[in-house]
N, C-alpha and C. Protein backbone atom coordinates (compact mmCIF):
# COMPACT_ATOMS: atom_id res chain seq x y z
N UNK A 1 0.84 -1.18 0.00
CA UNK A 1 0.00 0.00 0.00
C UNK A 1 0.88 1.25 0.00
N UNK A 2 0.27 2.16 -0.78
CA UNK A 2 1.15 3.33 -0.94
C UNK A 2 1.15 4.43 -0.04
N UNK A 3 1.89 4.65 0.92
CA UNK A 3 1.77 5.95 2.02
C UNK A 3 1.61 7.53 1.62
N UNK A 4 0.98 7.85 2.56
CA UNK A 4 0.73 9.51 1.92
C UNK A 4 2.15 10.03 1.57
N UNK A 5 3.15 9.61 2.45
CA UNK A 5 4.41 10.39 2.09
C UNK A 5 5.24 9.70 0.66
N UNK A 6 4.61 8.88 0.26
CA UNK A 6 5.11 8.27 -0.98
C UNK A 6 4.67 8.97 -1.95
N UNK A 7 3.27 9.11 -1.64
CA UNK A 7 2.63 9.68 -3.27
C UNK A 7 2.84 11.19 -2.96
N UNK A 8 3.25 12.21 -1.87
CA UNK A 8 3.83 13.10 -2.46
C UNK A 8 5.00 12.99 -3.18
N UNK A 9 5.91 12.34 -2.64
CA UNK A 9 7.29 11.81 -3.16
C UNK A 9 7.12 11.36 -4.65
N UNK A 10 6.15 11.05 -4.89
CA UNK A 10 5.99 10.56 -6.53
C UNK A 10 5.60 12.10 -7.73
N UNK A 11 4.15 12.50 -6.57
CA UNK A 11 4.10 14.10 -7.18
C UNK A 11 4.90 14.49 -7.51
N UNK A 12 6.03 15.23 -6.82
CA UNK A 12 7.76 16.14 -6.71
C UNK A 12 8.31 15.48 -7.61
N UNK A 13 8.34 14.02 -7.93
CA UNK A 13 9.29 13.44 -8.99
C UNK A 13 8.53 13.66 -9.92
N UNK A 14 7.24 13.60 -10.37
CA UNK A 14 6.37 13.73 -11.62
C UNK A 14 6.49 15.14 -11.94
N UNK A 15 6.33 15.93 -11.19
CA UNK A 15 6.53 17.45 -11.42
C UNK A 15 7.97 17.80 -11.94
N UNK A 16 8.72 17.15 -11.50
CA UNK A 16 10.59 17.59 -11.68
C UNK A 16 10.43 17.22 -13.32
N UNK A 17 9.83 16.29 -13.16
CA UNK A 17 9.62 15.75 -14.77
C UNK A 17 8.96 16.20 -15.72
N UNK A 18 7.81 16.36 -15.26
CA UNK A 18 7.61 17.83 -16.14
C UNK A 18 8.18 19.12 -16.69
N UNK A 19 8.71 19.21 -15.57
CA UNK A 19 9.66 20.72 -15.55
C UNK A 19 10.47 20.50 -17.06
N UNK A 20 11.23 19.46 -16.71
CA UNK A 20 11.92 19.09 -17.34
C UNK A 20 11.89 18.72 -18.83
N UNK A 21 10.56 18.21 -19.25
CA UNK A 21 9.87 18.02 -20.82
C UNK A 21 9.55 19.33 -21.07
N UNK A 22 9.23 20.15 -20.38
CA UNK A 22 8.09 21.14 -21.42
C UNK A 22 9.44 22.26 -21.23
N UNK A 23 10.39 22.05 -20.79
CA UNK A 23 12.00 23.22 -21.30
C UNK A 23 12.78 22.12 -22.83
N UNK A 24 12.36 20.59 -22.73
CA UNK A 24 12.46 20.34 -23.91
C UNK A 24 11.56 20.46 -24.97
N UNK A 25 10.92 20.61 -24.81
CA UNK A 25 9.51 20.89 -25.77
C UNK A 25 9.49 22.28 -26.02
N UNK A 26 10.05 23.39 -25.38
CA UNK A 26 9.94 24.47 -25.71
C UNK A 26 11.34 24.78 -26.98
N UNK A 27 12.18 23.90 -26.80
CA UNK A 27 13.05 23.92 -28.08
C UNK A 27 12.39 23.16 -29.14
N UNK A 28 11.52 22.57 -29.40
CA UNK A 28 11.49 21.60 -30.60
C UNK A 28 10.86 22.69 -31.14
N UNK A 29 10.94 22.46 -32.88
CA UNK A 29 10.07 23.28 -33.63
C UNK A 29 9.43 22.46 -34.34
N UNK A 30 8.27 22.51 -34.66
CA UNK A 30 7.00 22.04 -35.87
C UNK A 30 6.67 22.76 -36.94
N UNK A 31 7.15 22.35 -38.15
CA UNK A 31 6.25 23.24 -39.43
C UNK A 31 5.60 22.19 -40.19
N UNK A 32 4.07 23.13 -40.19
CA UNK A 32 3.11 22.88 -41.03
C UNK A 32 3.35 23.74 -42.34
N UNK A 33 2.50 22.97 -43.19
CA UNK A 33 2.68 23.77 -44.46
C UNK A 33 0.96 23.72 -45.17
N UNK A 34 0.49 24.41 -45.97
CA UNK A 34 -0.46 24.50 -46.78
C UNK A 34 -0.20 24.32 -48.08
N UNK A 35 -1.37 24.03 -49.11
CA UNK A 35 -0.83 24.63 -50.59
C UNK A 35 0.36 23.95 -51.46
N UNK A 36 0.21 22.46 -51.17
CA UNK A 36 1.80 21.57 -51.30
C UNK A 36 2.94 21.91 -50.51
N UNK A 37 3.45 22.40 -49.74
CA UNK A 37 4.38 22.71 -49.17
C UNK A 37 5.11 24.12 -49.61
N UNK A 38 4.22 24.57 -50.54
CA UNK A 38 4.61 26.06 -50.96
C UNK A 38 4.71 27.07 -50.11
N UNK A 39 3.50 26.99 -49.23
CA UNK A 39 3.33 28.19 -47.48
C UNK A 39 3.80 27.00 -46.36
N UNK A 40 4.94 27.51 -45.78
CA UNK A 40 5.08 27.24 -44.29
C UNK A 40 5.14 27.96 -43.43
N UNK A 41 4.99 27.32 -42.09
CA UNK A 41 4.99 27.91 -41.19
C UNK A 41 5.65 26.83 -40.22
N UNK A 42 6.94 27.59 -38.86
CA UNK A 42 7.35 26.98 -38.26
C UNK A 42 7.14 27.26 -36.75
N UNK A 43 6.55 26.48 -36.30
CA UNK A 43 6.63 27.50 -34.34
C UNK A 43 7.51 26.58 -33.43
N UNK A 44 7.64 26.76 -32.83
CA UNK A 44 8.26 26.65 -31.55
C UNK A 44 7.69 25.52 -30.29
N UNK A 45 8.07 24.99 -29.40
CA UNK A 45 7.19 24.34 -28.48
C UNK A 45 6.43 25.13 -27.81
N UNK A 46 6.50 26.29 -27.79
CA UNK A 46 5.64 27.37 -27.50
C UNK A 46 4.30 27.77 -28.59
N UNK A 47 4.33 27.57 -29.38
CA UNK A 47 3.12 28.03 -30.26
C UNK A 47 3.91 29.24 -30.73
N UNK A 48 5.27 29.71 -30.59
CA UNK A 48 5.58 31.11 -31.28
C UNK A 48 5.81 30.59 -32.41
N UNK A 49 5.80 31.69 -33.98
CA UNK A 49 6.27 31.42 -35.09
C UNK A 49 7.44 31.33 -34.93
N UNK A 50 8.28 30.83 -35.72
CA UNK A 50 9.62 30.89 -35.94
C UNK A 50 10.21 31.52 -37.02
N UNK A 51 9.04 30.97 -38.42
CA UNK A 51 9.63 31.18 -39.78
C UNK A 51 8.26 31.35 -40.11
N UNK A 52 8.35 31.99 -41.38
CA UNK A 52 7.44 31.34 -42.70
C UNK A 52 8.17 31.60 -44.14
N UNK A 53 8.00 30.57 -44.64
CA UNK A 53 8.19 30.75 -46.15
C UNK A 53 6.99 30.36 -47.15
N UNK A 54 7.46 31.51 -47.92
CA UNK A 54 6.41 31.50 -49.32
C UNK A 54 7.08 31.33 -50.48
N UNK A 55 6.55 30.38 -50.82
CA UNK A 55 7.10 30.06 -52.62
C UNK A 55 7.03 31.72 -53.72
N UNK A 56 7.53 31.67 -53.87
CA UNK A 56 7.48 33.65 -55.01
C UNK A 56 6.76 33.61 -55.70
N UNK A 57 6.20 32.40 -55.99
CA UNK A 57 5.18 32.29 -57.40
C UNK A 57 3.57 32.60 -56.91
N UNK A 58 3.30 32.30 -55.14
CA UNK A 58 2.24 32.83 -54.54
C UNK A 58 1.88 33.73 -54.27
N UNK A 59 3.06 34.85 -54.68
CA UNK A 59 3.19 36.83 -54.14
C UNK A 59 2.73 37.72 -55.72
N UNK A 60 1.66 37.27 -55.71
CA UNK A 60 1.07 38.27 -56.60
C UNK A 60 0.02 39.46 -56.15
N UNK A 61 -0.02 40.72 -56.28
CA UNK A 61 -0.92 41.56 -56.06
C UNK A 61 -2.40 40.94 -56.38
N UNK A 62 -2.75 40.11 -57.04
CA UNK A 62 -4.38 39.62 -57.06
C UNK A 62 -4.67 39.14 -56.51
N UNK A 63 -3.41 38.14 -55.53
CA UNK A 63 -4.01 36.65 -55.35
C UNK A 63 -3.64 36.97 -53.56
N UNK A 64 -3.60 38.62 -53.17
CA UNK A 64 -3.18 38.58 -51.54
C UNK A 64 -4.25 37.87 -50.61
N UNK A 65 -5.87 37.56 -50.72
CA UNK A 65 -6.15 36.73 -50.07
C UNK A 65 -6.35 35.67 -50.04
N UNK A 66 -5.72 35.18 -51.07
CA UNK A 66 -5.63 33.08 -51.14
C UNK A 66 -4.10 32.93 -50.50
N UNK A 67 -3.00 34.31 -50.61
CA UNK A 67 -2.28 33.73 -49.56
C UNK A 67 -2.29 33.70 -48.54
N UNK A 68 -2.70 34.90 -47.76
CA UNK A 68 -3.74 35.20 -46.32
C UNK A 68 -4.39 33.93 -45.97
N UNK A 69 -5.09 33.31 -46.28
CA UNK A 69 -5.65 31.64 -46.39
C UNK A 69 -4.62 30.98 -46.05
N UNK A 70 -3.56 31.07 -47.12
CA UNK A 70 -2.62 29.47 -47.11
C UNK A 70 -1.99 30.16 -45.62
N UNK A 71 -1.58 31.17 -45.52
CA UNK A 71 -0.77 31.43 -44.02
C UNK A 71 -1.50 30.89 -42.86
N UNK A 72 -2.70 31.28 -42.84
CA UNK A 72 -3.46 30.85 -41.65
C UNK A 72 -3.80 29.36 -41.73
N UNK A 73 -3.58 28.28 -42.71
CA UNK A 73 -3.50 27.01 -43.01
C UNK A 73 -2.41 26.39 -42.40
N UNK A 74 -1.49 27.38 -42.68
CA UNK A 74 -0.24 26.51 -42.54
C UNK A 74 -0.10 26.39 -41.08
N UNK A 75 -0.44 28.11 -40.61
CA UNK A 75 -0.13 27.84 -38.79
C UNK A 75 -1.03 26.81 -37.89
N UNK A 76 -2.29 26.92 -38.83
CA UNK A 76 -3.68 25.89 -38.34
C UNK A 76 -2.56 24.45 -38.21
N UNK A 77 -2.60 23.88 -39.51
CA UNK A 77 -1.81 22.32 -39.38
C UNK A 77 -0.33 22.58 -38.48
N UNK A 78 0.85 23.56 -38.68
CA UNK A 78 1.61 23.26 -36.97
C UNK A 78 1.01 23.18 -35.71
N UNK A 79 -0.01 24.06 -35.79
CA UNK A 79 -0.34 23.89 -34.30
C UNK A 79 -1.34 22.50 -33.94
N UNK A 80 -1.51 21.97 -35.19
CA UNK A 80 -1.79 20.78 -35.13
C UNK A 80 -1.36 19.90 -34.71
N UNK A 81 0.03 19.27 -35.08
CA UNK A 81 0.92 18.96 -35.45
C UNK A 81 1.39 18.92 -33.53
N UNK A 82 1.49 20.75 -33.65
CA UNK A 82 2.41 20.53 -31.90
C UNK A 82 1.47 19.83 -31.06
N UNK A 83 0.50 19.91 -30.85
CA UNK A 83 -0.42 20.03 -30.21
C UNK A 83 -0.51 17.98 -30.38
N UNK A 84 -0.16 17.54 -31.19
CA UNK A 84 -0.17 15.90 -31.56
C UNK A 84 1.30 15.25 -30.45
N UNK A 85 2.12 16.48 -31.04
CA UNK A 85 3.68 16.18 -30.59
C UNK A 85 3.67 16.34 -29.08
N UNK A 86 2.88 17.21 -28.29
CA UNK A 86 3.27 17.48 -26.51
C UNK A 86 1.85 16.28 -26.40
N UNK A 87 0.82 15.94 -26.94
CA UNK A 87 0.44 15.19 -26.43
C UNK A 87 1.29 13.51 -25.95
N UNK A 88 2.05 13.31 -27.40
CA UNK A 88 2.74 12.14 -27.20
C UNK A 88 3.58 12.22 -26.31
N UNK A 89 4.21 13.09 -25.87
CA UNK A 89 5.74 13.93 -25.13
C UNK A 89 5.21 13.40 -23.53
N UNK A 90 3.80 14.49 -23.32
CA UNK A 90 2.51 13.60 -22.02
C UNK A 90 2.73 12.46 -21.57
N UNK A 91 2.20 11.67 -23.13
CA UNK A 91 1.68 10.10 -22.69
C UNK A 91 3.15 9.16 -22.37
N UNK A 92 4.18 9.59 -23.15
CA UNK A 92 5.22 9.09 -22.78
C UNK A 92 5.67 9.33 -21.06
N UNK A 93 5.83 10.52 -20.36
CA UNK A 93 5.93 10.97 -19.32
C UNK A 93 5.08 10.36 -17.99
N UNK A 94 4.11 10.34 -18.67
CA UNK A 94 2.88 9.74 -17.75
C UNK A 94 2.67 8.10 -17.57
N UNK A 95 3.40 7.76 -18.60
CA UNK A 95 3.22 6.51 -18.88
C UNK A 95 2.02 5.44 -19.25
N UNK A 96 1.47 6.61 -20.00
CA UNK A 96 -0.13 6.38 -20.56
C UNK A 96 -1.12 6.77 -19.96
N UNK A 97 -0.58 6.75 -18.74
CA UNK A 97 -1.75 7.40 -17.74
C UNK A 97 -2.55 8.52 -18.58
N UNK A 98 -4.14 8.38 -17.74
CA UNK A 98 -4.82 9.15 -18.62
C UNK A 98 -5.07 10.12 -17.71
N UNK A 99 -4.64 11.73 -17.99
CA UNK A 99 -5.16 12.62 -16.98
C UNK A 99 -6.78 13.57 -17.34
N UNK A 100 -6.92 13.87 -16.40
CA UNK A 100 -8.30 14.63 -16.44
C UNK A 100 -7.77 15.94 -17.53
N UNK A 101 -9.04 15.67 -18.60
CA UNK A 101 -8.92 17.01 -19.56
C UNK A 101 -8.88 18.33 -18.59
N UNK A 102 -7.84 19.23 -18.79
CA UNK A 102 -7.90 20.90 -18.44
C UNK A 102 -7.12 20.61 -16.90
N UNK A 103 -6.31 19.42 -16.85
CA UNK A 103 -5.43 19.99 -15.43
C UNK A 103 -4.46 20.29 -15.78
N UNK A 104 -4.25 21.27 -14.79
CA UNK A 104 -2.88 22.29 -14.94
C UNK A 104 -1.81 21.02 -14.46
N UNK A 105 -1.03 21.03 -15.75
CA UNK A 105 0.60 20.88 -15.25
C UNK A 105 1.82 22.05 -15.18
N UNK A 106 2.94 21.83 -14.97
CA UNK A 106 3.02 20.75 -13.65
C UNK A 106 2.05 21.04 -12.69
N UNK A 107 1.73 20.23 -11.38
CA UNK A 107 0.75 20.49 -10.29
C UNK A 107 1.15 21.79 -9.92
């Protein structure tokens, strides 16, 4: 049986561990792209942009809101993407464990 002073002792180690993924996760970067890979976009483990690139052949004065589109496509699928990547980053950490949707980590 597990003692109260254990399962804090497990908390503090689960938390250290956390700490510890989401300062690696804040280096990884994710780019999504739209449009064949013509619009990207790159963010951060943070959700910040990093980059974007546009193919030159999409920078025409007629066509400024189909690229407006592909930009907001592209950041849509990274943050997809990250949002796939810290989940797995989680389940690995947790060890599948399933936590309650909307709790704050670390504790």
């Amino acid at each position: 049986m597990t003692t109260p002073g254990q399962m804090i002792k497990q908390a503090q180690e689960l938390q250290a561990k956390m700490a510890t993924m989401q300062e690696k996760l804040a280096e990884i970067e994710i780019t999504g792209s739209s449009a064949g890979g013509m619009c990207q976009m790159t963010l951060n483990g943070k959700g910040e942009v990093r980059r974007i690139k546009i193919d030159p052949s999409l920078v025409t004065p007629a066509d400024v809101e189909v690229l407006e589109d592909l930009i907001v496509a592209a950041h849509n699928d990274a943050k997809g993407k990250l949002a796939g990547e810290m989940r797995d980053k989680m389940s690995e950490l947790t060890g599948g464990l399933q936590l309650p949707p909307g709790l704050p980590l670390p504790f």
